[in-house]
PDB file of N, CA and C in Angstrom:
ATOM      1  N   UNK A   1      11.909   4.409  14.428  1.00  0.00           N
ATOM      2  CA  UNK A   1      11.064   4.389  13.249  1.00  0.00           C
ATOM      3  C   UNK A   1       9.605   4.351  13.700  1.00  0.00           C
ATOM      4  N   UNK A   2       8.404   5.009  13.217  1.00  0.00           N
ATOM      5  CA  UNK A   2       7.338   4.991  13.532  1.00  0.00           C
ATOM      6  C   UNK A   2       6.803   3.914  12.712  1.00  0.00           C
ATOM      7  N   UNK A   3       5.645   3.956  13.936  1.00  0.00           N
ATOM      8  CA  UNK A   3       5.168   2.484  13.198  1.00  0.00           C
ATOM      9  C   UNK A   3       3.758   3.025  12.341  1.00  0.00           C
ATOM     10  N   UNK A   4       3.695   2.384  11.134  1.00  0.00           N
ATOM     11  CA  UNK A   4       2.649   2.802  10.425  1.00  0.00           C
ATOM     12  C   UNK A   4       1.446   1.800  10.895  1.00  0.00           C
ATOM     13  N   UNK A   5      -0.115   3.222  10.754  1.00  0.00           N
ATOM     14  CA  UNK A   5      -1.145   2.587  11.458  1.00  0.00           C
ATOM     15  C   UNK A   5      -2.239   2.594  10.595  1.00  0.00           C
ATOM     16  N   UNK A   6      -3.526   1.642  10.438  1.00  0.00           N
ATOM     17  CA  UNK A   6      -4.631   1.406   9.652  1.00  0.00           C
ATOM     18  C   UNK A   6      -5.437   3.276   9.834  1.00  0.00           C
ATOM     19  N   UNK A   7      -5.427   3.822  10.767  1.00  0.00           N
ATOM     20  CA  UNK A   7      -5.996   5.254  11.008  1.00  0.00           C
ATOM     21  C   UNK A   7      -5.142   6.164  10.056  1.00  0.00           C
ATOM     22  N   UNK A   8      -3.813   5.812   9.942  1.00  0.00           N
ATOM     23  CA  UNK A   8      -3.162   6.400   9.088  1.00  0.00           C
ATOM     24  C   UNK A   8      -3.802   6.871   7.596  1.00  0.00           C
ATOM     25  N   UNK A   9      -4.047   5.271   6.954  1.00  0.00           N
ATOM     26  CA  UNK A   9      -4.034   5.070   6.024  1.00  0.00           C
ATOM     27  C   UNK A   9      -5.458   5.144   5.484  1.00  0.00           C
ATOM     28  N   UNK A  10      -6.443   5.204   6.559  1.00  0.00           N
ATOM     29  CA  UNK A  10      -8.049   5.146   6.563  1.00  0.00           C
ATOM     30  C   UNK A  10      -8.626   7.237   5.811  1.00  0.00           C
ATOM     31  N   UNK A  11      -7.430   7.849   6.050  1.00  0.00           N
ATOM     32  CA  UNK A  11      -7.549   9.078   5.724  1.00  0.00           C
ATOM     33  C   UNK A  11      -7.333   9.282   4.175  1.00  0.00           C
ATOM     34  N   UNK A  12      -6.830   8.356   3.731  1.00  0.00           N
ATOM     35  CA  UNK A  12      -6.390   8.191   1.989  1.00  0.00           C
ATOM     36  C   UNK A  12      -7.999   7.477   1.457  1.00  0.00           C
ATOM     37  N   UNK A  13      -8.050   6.465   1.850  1.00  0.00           N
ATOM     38  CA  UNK A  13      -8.774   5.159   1.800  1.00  0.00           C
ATOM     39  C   UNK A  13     -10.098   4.766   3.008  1.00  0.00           C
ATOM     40  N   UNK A  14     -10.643   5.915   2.858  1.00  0.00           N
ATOM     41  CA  UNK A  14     -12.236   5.229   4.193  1.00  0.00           C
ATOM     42  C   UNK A  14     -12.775   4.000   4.266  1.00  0.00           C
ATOM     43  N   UNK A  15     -13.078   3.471   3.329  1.00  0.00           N
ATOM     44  CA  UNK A  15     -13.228   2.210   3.293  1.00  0.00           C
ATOM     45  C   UNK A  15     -12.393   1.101   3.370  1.00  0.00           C
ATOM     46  N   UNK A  16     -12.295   0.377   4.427  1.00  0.00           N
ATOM     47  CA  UNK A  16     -11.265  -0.839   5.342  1.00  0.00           C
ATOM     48  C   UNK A  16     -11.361  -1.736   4.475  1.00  0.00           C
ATOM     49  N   UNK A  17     -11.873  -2.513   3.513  1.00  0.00           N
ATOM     50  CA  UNK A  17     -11.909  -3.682   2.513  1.00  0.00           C
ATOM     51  C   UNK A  17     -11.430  -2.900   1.146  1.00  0.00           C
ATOM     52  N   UNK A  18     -11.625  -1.833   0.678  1.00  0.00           N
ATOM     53  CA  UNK A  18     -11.056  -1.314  -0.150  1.00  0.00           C
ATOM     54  C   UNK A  18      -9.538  -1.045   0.051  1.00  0.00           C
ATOM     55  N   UNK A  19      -9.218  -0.974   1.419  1.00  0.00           N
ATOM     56  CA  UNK A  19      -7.777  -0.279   1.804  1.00  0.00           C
ATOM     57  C   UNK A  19      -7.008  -1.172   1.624  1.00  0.00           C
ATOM     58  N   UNK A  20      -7.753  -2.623   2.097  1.00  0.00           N
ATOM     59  CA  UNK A  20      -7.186  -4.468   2.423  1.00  0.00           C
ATOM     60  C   UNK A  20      -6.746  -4.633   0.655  1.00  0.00           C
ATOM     61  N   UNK A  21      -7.831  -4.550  -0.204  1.00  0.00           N
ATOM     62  CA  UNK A  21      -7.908  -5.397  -1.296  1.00  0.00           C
ATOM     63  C   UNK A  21      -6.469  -4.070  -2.063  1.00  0.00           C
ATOM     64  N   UNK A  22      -6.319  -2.497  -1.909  1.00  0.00           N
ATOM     65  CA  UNK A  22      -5.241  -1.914  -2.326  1.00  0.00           C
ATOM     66  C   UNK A  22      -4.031  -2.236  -1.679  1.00  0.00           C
ATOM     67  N   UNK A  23      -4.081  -2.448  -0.520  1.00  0.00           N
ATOM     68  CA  UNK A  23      -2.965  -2.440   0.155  1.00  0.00           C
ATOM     69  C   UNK A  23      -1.971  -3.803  -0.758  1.00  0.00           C
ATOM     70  N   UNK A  24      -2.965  -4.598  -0.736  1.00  0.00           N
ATOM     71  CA  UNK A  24      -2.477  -6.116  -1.348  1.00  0.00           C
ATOM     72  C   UNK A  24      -2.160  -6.546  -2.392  1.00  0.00           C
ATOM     73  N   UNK A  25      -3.166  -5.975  -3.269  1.00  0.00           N
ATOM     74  CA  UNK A  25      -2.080  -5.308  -4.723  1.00  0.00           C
ATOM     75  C   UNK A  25      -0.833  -4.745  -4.933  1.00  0.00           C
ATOM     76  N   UNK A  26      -0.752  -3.729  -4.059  1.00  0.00           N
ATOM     77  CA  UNK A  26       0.563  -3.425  -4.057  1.00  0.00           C
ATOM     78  C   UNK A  26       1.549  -4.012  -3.572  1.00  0.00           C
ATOM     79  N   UNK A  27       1.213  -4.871  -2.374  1.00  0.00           N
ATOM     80  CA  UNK A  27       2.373  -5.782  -2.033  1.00  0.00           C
ATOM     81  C   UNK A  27       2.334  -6.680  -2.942  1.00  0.00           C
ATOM     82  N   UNK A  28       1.689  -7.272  -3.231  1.00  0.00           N
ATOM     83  CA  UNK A  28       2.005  -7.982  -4.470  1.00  0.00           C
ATOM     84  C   UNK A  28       3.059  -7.716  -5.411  1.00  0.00           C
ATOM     85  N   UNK A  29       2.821  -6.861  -5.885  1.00  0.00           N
ATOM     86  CA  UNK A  29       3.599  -6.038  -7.062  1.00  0.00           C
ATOM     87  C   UNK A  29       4.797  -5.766  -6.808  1.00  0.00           C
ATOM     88  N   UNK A  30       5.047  -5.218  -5.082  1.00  0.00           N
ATOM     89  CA  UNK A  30       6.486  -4.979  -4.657  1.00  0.00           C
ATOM     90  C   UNK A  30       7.112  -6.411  -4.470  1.00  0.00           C
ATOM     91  N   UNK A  31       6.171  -7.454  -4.212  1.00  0.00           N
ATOM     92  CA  UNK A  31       6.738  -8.694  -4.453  1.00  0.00           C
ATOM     93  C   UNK A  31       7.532  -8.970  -5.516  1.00  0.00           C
ATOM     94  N   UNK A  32       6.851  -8.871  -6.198  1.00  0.00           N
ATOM     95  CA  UNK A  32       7.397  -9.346  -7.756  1.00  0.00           C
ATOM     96  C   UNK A  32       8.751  -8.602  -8.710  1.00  0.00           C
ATOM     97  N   UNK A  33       8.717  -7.452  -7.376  1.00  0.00           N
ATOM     98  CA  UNK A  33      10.010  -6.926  -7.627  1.00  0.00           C
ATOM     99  C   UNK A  33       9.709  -5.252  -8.382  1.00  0.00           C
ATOM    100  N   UNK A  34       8.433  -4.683  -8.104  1.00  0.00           N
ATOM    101  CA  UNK A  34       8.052  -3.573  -8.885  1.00  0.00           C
ATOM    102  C   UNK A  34       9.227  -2.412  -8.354  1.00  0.00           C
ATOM    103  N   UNK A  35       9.664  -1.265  -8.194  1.00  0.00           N
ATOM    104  CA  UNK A  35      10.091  -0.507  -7.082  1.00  0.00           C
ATOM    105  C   UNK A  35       9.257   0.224  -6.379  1.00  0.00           C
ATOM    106  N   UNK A  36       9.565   0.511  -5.523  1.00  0.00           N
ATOM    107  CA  UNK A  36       9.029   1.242  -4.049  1.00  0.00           C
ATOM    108  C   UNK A  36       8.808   2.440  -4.928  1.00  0.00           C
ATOM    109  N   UNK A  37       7.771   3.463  -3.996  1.00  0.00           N
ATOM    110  CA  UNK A  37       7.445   4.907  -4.891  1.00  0.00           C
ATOM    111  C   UNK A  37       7.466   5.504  -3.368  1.00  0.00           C
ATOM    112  N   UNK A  38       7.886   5.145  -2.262  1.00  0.00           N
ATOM    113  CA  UNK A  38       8.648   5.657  -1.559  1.00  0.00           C
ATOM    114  C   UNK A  38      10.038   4.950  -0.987  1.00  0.00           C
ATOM    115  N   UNK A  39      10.779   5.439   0.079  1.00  0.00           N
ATOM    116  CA  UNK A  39      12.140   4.915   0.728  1.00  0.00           C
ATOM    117  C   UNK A  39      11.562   4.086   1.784  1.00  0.00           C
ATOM    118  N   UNK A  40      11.872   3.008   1.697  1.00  0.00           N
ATOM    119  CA  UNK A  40      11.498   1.798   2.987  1.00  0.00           C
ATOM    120  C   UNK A  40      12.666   0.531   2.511  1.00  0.00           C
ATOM    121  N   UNK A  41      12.487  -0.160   3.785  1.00  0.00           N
ATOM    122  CA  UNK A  41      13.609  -1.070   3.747  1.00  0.00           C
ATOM    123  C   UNK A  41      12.739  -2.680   4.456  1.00  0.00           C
ATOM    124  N   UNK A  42      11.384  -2.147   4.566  1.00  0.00           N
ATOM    125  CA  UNK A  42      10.529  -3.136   4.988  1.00  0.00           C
ATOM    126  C   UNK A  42      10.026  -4.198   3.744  1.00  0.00           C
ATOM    127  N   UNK A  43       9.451  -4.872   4.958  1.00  0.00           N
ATOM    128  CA  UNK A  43       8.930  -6.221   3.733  1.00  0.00           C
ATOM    129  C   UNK A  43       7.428  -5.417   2.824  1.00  0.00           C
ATOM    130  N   UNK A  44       7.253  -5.949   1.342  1.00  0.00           N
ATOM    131  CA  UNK A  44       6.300  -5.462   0.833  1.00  0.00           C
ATOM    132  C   UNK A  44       4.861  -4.895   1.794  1.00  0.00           C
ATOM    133  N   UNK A  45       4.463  -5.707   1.966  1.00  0.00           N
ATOM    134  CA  UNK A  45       3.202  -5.402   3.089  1.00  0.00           C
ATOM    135  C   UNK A  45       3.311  -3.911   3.883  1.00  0.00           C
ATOM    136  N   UNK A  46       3.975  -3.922   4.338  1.00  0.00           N
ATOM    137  CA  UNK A  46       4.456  -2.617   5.029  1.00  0.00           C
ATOM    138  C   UNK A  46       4.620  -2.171   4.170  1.00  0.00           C
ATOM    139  N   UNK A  47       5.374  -1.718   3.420  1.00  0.00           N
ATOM    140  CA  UNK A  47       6.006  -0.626   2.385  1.00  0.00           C
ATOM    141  C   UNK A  47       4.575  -0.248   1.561  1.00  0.00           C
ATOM    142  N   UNK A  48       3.516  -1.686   1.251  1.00  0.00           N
ATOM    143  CA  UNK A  48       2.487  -0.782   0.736  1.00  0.00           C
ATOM    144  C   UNK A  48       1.736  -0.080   1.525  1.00  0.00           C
ATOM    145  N   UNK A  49       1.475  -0.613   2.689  1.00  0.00           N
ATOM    146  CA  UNK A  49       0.296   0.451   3.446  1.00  0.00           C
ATOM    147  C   UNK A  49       1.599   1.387   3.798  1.00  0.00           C
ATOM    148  N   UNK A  50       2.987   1.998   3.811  1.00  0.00           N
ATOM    149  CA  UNK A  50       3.488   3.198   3.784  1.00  0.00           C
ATOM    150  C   UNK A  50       2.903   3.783   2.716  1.00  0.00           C
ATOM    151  N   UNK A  51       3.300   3.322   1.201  1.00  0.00           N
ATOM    152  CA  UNK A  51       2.799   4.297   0.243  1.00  0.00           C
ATOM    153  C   UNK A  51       1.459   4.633   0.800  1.00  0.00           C
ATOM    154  N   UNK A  52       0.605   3.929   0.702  1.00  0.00           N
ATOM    155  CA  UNK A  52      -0.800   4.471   1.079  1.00  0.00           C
ATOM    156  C   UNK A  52      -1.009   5.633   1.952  1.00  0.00           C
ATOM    157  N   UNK A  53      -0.615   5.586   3.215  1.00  0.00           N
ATOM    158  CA  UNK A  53      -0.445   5.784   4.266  1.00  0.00           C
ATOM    159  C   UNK A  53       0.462   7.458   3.637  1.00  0.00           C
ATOM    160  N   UNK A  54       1.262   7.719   3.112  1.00  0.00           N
ATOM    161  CA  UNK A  54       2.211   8.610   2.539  1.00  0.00           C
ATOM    162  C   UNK A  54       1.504   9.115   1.115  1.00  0.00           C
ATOM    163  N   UNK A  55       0.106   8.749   0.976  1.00  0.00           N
ATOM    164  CA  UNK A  55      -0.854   9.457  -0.579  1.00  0.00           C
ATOM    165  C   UNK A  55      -0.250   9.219  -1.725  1.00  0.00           C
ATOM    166  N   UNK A  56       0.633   8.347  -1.904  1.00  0.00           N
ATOM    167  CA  UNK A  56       1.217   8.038  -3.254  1.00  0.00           C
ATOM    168  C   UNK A  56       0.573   6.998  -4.092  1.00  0.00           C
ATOM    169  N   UNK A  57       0.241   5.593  -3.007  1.00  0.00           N
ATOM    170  CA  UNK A  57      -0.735   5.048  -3.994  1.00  0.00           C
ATOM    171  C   UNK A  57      -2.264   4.890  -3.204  1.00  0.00           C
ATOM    172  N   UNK A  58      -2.981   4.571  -4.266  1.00  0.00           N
ATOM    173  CA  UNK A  58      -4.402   4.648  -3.370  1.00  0.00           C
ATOM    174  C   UNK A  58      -5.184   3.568  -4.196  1.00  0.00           C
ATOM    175  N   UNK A  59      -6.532   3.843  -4.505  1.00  0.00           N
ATOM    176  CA  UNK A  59      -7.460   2.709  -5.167  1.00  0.00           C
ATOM    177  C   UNK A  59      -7.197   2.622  -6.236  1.00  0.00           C
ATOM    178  N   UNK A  60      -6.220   3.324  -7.049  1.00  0.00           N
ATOM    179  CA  UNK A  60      -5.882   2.940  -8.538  1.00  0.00           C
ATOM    180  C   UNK A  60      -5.478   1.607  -8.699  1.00  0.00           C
ATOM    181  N   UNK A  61      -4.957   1.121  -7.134  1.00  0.00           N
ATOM    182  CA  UNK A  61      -4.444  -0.279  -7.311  1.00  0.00           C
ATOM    183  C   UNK A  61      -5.308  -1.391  -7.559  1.00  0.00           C
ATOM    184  N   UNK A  62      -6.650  -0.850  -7.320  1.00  0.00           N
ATOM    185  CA  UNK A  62      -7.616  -2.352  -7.437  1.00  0.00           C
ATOM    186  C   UNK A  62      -8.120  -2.276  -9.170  1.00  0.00           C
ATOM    187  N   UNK A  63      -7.780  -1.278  -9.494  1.00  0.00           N
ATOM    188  CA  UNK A  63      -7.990  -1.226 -11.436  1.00  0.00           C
ATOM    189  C   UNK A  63      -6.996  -2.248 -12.157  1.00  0.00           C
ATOM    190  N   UNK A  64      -5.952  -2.032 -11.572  1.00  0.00           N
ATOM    191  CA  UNK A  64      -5.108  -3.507 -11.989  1.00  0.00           C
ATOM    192  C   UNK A  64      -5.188  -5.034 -11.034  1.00  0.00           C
ATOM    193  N   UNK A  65      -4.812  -5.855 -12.401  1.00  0.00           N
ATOM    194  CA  UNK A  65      -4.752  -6.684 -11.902  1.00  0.00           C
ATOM    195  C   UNK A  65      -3.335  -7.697 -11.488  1.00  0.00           C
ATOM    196  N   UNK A  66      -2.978  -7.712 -10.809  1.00  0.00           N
ATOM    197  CA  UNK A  66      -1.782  -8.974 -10.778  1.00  0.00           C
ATOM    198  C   UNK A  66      -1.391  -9.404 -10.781  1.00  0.00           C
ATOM    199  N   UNK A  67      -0.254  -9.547 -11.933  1.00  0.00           N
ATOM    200  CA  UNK A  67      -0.495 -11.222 -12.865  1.00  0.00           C
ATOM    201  C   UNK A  67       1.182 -11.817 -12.362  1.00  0.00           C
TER     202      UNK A  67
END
């Protein structure tokens, strides 16, 4: 399995505090039990910087909030 990398995901997302504050939203959310919008078997954290990383989700995530 390849390992997903911040350079990866810096091509979706240029800005590194913007990428942090999306990435974390979304794990969040996969926390809480949202589903994956890709195939992973990893813990949230990972699975979000995959989506990212894979152009599915991006800064739309910092428009919501996380309740």
């Amino acid at each position: 399995m390849a390992r997903i990398t911040v350079d990866e995901c810096l091509d979706f997302i240029p800005n590194r505090f913007k990428l942090t504050l999306a990435a974390t939203y979304r794990a969040r959310e996969l926390a809480q039990g949202h589903a994956a919008r890709i195939e992973s078997k990893d813990k949230p954290t990972v699975t979000a910087l995959r989506e990212i990383a894979a152009g599915v989700t991006g800064v739309e995530m910092m428009r919501k909030v996380p309740t």
